[in-house]
N, C-alpha and C. Protein backbone atom coordinates (compact mmCIF):
# COMPACT_ATOMS: atom_id res chain seq x y z
N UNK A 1 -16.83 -16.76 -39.42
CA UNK A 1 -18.21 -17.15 -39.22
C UNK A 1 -19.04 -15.99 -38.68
N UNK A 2 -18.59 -15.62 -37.62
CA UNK A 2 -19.38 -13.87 -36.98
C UNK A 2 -19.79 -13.06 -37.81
N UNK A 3 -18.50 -12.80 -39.18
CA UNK A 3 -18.78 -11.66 -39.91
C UNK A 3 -19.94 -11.95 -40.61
N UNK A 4 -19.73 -13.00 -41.70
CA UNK A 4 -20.86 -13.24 -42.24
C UNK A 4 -22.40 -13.83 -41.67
N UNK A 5 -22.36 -14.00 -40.23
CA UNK A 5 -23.67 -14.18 -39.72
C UNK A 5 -23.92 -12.44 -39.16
N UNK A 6 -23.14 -11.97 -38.87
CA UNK A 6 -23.89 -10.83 -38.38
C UNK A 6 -24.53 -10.15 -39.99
N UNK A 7 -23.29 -10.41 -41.30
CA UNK A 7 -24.21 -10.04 -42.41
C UNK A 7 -25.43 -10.68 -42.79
N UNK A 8 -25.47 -12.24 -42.90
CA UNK A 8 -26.97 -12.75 -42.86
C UNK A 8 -28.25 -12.46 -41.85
N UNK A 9 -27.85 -11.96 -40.37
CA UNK A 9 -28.74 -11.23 -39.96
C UNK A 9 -29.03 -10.27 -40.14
N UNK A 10 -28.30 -9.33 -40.49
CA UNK A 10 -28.71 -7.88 -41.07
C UNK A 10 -29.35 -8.04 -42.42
N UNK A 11 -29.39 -8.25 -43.15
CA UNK A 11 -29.72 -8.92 -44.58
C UNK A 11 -31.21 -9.16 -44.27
N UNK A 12 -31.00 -10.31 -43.68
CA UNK A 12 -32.88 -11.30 -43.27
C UNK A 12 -33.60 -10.53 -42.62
N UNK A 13 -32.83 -9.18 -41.41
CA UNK A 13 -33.97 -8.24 -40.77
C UNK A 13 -34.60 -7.43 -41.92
N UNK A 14 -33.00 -6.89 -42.72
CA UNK A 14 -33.35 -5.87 -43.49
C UNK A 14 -34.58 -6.38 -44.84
N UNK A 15 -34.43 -7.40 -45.36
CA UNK A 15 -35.79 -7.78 -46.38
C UNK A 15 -36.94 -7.97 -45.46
N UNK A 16 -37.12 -8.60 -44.34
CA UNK A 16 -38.08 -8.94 -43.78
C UNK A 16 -38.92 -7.56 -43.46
N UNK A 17 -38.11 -6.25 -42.98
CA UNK A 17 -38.61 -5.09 -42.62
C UNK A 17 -39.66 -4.17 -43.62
N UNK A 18 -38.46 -4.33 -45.10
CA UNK A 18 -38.68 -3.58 -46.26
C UNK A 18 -39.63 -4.45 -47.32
N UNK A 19 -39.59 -5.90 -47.04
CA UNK A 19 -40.49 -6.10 -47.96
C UNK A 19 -41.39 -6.06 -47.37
N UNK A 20 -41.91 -6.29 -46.19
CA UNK A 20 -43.36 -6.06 -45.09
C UNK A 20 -43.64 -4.44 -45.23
N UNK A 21 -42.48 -3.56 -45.22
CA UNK A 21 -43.29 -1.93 -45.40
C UNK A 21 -43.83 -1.71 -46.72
N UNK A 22 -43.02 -2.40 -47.85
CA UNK A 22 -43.84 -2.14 -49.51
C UNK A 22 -45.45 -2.96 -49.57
N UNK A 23 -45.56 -4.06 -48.98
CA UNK A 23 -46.69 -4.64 -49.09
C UNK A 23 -47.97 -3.98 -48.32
N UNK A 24 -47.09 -3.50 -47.11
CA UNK A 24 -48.24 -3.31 -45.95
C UNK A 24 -49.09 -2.15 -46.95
N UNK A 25 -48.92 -1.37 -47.76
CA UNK A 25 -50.05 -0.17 -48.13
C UNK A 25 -50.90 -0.85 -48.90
N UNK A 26 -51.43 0.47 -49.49
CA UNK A 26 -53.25 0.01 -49.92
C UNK A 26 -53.35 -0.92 -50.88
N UNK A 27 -54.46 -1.29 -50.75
CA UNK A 27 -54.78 -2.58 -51.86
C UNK A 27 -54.32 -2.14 -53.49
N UNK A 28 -54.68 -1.17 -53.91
CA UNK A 28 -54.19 -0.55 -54.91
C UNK A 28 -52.74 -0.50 -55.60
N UNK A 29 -52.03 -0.27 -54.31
CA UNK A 29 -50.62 -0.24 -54.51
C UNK A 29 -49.47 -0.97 -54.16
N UNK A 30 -50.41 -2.24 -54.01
CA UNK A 30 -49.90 -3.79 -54.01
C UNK A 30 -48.85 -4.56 -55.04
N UNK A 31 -49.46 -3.66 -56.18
CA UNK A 31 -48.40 -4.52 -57.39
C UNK A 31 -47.38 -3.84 -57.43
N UNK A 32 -47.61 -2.53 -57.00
CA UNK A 32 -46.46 -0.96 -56.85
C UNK A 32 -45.56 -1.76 -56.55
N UNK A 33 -45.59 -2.31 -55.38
CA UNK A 33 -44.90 -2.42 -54.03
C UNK A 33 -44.30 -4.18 -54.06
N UNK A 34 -45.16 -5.04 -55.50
CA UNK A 34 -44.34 -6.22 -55.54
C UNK A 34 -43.33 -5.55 -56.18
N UNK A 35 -43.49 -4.84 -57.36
CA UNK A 35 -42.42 -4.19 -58.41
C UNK A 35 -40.90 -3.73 -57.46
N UNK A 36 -41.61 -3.19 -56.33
CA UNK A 36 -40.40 -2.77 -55.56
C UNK A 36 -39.71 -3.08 -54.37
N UNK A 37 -40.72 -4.82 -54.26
CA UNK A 37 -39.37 -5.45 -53.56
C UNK A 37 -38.79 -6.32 -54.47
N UNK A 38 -38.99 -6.48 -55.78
CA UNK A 38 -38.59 -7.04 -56.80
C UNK A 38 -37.00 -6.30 -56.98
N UNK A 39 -36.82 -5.40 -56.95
CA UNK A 39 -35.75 -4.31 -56.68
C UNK A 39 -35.47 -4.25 -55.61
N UNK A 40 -36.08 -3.80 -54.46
CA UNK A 40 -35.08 -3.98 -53.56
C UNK A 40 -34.64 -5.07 -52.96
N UNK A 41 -34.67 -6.35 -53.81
CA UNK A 41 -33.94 -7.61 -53.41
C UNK A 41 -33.65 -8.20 -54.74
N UNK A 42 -32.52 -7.13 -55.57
CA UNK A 42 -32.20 -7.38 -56.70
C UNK A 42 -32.28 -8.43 -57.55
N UNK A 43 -33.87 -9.14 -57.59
CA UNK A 43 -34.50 -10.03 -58.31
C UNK A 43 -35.41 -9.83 -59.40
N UNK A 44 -35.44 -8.30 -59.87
CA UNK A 44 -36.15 -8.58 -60.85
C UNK A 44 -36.01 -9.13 -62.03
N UNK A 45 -34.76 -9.06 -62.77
CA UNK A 45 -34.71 -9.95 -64.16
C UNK A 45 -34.41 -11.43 -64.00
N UNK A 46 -33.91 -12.12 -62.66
CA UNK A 46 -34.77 -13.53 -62.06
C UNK A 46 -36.30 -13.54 -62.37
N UNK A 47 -36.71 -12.65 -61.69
CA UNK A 47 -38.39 -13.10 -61.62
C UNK A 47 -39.06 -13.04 -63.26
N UNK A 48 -38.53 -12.13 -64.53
CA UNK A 48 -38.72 -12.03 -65.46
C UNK A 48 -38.40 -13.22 -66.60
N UNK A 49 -37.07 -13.82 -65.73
CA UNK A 49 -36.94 -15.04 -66.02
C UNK A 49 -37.65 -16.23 -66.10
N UNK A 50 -37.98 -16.38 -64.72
CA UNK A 50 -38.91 -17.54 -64.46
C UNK A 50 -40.21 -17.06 -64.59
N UNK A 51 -40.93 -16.16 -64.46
CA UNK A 51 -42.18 -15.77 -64.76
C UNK A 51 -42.65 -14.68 -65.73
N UNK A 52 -42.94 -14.86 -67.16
CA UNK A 52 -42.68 -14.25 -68.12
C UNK A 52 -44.05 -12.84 -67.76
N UNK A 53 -44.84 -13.23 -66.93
CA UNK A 53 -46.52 -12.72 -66.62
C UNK A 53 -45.86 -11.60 -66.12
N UNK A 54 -47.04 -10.49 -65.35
CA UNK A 54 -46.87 -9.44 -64.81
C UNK A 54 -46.41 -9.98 -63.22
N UNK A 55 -45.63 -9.58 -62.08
CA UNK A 55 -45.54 -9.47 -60.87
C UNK A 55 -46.67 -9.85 -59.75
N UNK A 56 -47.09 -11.14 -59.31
CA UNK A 56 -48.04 -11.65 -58.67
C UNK A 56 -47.71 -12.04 -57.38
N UNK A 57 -48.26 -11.65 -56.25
CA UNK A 57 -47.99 -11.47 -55.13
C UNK A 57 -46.95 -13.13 -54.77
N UNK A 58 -47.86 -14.64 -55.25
CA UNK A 58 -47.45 -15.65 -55.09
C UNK A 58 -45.92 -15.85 -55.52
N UNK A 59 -45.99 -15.33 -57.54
CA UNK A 59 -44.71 -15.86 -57.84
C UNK A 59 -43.93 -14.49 -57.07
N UNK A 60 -43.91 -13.47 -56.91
CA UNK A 60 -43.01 -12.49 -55.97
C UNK A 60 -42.43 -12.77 -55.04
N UNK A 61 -42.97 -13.38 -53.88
CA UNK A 61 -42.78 -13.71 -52.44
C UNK A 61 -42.08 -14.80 -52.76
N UNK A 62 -42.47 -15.86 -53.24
CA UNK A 62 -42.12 -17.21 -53.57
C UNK A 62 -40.52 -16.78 -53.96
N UNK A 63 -40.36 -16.41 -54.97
CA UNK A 63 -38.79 -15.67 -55.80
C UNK A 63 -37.71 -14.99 -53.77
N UNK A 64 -38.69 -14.18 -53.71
CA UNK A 64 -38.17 -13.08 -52.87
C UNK A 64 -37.77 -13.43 -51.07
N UNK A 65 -38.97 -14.60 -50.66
CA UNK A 65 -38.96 -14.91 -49.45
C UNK A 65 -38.17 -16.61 -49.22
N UNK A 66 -38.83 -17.57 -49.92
CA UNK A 66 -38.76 -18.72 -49.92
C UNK A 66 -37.74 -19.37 -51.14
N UNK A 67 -37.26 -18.79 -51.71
CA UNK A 67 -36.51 -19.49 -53.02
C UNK A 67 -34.81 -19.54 -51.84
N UNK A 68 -34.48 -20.95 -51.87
CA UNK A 68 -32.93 -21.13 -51.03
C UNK A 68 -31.99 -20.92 -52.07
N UNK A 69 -32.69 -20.56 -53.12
CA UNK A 69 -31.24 -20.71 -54.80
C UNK A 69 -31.18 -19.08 -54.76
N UNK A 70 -32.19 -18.06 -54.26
CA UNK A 70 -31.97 -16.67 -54.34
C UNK A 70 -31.30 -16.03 -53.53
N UNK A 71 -29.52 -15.66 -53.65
CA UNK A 71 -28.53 -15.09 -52.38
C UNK A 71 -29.05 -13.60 -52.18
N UNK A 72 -30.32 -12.90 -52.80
CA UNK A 72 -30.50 -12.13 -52.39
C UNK A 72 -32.34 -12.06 -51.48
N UNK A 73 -32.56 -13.49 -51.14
CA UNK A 73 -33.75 -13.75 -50.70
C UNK A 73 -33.05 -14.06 -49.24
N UNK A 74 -34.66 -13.99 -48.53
CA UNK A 74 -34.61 -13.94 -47.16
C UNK A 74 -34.20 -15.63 -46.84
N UNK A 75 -34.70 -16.79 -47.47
CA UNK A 75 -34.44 -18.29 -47.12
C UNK A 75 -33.22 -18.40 -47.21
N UNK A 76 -32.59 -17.77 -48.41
CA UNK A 76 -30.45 -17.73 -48.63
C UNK A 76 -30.52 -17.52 -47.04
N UNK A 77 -30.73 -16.51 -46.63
CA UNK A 77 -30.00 -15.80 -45.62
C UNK A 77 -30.00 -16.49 -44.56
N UNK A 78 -31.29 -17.39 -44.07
CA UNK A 78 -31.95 -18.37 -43.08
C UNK A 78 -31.05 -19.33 -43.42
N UNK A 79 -30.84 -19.89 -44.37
CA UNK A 79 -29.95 -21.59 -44.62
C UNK A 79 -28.68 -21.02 -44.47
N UNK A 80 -27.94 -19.85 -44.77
CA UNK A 80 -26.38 -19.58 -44.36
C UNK A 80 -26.08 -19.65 -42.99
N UNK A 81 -27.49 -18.75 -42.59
CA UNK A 81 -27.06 -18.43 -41.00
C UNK A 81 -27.11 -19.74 -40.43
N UNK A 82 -27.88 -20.49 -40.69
CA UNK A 82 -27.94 -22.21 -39.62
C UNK A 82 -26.52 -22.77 -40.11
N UNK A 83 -25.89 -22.42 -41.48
CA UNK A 83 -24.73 -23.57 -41.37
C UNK A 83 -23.77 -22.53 -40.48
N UNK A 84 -23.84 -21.67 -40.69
CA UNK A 84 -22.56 -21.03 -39.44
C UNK A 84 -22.89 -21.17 -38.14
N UNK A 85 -24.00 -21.46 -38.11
CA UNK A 85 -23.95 -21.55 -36.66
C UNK A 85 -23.94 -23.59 -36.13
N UNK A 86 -24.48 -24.11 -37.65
CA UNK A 86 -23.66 -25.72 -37.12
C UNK A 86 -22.47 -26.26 -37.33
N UNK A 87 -21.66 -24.87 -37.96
CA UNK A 87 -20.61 -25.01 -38.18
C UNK A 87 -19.33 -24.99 -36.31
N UNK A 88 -19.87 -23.63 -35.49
CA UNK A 88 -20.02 -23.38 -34.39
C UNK A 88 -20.14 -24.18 -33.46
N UNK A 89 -21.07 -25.11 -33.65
CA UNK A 89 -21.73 -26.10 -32.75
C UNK A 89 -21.08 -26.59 -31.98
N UNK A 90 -20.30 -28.30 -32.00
CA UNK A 90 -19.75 -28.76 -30.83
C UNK A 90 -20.34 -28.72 -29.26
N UNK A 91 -19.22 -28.82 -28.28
CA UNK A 91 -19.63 -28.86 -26.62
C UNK A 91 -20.04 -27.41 -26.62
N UNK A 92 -21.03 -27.20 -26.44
CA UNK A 92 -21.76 -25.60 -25.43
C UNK A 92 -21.83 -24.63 -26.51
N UNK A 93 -21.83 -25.36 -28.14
CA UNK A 93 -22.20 -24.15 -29.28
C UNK A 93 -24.07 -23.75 -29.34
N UNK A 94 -23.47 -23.15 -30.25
CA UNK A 94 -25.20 -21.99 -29.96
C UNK A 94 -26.46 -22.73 -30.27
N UNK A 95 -26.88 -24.11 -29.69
CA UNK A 95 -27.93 -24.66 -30.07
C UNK A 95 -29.30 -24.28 -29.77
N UNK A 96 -29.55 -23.31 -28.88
CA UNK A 96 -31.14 -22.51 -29.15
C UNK A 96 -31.14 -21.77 -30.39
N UNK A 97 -30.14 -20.85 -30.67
CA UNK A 97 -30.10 -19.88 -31.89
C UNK A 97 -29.72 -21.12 -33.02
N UNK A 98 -29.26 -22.44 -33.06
CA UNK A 98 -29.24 -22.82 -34.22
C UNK A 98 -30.77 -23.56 -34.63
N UNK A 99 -31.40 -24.10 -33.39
CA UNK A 99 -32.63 -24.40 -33.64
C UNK A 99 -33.95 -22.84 -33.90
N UNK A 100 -33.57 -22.05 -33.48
CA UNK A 100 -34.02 -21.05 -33.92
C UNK A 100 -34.19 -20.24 -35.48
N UNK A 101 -32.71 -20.69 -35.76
CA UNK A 101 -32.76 -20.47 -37.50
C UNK A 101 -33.39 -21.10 -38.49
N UNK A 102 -33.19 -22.82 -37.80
CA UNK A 102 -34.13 -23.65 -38.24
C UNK A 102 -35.06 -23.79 -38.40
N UNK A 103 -35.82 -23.58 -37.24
CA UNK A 103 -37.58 -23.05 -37.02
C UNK A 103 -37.81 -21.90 -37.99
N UNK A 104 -37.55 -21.40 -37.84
CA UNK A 104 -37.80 -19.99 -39.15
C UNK A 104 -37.37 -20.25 -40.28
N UNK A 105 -36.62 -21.19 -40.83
CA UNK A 105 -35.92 -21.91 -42.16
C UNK A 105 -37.04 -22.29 -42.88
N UNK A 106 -37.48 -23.20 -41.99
CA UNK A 106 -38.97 -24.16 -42.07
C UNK A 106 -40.08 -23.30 -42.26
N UNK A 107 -40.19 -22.26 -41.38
CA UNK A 107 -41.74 -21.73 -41.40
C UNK A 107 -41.69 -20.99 -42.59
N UNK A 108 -40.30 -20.28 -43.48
CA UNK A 108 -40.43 -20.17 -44.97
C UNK A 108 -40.95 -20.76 -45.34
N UNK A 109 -40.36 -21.76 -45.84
CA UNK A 109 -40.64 -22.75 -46.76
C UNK A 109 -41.55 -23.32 -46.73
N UNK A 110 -42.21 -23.86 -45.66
CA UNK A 110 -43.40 -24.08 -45.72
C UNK A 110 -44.56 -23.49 -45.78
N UNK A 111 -44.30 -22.29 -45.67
CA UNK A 111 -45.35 -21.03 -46.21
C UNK A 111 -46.40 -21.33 -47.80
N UNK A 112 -47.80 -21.50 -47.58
CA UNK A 112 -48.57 -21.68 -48.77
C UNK A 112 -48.69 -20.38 -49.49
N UNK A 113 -47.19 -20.14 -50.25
CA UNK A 113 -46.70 -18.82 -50.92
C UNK A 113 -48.02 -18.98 -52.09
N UNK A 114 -48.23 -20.18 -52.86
CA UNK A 114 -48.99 -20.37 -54.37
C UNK A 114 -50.68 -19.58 -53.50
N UNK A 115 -50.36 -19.60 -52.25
CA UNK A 115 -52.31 -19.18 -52.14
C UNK A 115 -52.55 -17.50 -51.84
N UNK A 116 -51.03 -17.30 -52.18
CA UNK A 116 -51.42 -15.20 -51.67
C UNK A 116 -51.52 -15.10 -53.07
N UNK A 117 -52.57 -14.42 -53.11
CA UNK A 117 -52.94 -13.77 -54.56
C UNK A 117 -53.75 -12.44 -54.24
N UNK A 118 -54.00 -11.74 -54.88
CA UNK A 118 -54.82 -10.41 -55.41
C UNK A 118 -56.67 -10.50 -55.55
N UNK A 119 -56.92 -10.56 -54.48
CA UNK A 119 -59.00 -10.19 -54.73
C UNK A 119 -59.19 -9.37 -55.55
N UNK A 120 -60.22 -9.15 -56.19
CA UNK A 120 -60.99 -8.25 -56.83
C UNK A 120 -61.02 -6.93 -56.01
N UNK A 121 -61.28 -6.87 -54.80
CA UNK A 121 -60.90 -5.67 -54.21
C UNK A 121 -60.10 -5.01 -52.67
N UNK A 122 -59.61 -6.54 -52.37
CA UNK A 122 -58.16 -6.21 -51.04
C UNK A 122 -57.60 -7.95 -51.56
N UNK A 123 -56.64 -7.35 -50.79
CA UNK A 123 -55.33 -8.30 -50.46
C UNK A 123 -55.29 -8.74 -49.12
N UNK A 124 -55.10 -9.71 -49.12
CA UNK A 124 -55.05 -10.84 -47.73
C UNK A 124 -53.94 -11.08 -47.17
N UNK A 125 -53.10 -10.26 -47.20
CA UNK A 125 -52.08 -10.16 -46.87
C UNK A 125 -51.09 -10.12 -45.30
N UNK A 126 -52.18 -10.36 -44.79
CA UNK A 126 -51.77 -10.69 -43.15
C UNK A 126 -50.84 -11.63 -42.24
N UNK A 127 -51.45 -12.83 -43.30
CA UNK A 127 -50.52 -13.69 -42.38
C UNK A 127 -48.99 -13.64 -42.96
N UNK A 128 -48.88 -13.18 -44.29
CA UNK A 128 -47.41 -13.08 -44.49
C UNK A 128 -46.66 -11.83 -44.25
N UNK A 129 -47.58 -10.73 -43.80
CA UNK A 129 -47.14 -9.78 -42.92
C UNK A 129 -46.55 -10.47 -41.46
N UNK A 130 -47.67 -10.74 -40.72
CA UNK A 130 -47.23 -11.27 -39.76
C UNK A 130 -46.21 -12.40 -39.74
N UNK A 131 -46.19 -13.37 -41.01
CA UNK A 131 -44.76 -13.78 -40.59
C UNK A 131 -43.22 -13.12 -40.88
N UNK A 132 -43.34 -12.26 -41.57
CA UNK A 132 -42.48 -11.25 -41.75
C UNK A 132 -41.86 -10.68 -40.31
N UNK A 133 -42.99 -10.36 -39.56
CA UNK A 133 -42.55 -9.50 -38.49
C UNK A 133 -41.97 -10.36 -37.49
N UNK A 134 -42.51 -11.79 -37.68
CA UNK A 134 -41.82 -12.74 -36.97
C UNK A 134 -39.98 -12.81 -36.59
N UNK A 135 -40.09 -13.03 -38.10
CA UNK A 135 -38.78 -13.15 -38.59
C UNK A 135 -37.84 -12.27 -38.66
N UNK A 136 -38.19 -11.23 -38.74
CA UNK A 136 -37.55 -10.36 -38.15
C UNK A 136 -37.31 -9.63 -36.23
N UNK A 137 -38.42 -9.69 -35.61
CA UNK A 137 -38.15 -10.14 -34.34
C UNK A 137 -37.50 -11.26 -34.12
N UNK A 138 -37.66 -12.64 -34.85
CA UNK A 138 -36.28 -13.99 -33.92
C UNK A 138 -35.39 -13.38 -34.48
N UNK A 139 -34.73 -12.91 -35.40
CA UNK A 139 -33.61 -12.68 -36.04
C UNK A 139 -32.86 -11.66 -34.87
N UNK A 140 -33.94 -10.48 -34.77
CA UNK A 140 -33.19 -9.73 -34.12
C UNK A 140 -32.76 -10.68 -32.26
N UNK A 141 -33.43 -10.81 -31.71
CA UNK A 141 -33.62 -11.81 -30.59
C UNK A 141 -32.24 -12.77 -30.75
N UNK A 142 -32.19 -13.62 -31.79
CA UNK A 142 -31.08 -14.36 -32.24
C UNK A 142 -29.73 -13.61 -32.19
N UNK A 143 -29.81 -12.33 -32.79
CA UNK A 143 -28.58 -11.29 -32.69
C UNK A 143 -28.28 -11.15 -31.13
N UNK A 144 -29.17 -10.66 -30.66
CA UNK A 144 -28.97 -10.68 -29.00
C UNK A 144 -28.53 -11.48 -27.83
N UNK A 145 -28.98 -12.74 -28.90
CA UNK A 145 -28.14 -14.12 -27.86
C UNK A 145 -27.09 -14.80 -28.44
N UNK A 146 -26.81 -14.11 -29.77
CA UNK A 146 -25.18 -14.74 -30.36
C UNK A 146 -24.07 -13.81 -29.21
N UNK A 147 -24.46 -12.40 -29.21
CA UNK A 147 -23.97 -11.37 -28.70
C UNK A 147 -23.87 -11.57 -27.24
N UNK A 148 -24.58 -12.18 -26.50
CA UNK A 148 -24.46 -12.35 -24.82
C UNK A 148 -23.34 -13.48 -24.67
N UNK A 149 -23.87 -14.61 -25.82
CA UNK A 149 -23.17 -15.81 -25.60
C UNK A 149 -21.77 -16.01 -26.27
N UNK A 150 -21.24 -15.10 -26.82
CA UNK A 150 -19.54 -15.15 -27.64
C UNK A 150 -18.85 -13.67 -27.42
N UNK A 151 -19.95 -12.85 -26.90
CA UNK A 151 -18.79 -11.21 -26.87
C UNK A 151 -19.25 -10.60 -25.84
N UNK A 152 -20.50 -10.81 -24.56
CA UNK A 152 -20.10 -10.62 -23.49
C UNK A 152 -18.59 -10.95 -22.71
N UNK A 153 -18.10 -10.87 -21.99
CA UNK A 153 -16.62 -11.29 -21.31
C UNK A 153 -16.58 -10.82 -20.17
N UNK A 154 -17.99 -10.19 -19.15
CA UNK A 154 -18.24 -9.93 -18.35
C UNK A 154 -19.28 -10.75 -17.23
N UNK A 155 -18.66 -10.60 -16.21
CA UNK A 155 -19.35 -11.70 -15.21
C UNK A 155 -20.32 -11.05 -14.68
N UNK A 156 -21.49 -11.38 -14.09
CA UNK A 156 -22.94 -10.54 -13.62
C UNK A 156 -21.94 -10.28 -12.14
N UNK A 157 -21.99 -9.13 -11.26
CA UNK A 157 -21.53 -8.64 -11.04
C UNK A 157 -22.96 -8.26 -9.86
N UNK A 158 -22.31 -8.31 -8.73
CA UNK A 158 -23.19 -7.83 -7.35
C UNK A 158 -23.52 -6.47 -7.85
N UNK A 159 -24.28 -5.69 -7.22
CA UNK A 159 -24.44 -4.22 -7.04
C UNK A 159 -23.72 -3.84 -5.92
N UNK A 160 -22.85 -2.85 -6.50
CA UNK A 160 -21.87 -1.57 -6.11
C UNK A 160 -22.82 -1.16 -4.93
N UNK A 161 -22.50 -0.81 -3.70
CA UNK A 161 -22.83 0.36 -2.95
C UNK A 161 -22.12 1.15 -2.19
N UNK A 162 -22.06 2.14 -2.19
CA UNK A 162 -21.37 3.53 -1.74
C UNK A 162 -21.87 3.51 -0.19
N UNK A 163 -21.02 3.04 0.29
CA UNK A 163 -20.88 4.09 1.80
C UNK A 163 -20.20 5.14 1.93
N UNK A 164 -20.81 6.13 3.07
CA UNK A 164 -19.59 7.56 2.94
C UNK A 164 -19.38 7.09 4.41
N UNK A 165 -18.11 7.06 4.83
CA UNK A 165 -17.89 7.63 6.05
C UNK A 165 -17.72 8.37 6.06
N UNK A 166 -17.90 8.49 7.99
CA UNK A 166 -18.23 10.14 8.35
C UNK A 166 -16.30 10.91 8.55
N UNK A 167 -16.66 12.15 8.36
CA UNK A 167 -14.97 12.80 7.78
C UNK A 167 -15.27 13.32 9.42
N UNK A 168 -13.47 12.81 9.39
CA UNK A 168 -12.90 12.85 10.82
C UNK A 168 -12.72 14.88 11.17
């Protein structure tokens, strides 16, 4: 279960990071930059599949962020990580970080992916920036409290202090 959640978190930081750095540039180089998270989340002859048109911010994201059938989309990665971790569960299993995966499961999917589209001259592209960065901050946050709560093995511990006595 560890291995492959520490891979679904690395995975969900790593698209969340890289598809937020291809989008974030200029309005211009918006479609550049669907083309190339289309690739770097080895979906493009999926997306050519289901969408015969050119690369549109909606059907992109939609394919890339929110599709649970895409093992190389960020929602795969969100629905694996919650079953390993309700897999985990039981007396004193990780139920902030599993409601945590959940909450971010949801705020995919419920994302109004069909309303990001392309203006005549910028892209509106903010709030799915910003949930990007979200998701990648709980994720990482989530890493941090799988890690305190199963591979710490250390007890909080008084502070050490040094006395010298004085030499006889």
């Amino acid at each position: 279960h560890f291995l492959d959640m520490g891979r679904r978190i690395e995975r969900g930081i790593g698209a969340a990071r890289s598809i937020g750095g291809v989008l974030s540039g200029a309005p211009g180089h918006i479609e550049l930059g669907l083309k190339l998270a289309l690739e770097l989340s080895d979906s493009t002859i999926t997306h050519r599949t289901r969408y015969p048109a050119e690369p549109r911010p909606a059907s992109v994201l939609d394919l890339i962020l929110a599709d649970p059938a895409n093992p190389r989309g960020l929602l795969y990665q969100l629905l694996r990580l919650k079953e390993h971790l309700e897999a985990l569960g039981g007396e004193g299993g990780p139920v902030p970080a599993l409601q945590s995966a959940a909450a971010l499961a949801e705020r995919l999917a419920g994302f109004p992916w069909s309303r990001v589209e392309i203006g005549p001259d910028a892209v509106d592209l903010a709030p799915v920036l910003g949930l990007l960065d979200l998701v990648a901050e709980r994720l990482m946050g989530l890493h941090e409290s799988l890690a305190r709560s199963f591979f710490t093995h250390t007890q909080s511990t008084k502070p050490v202090s040094f006395t010298t006595r004085p030499r006889k």
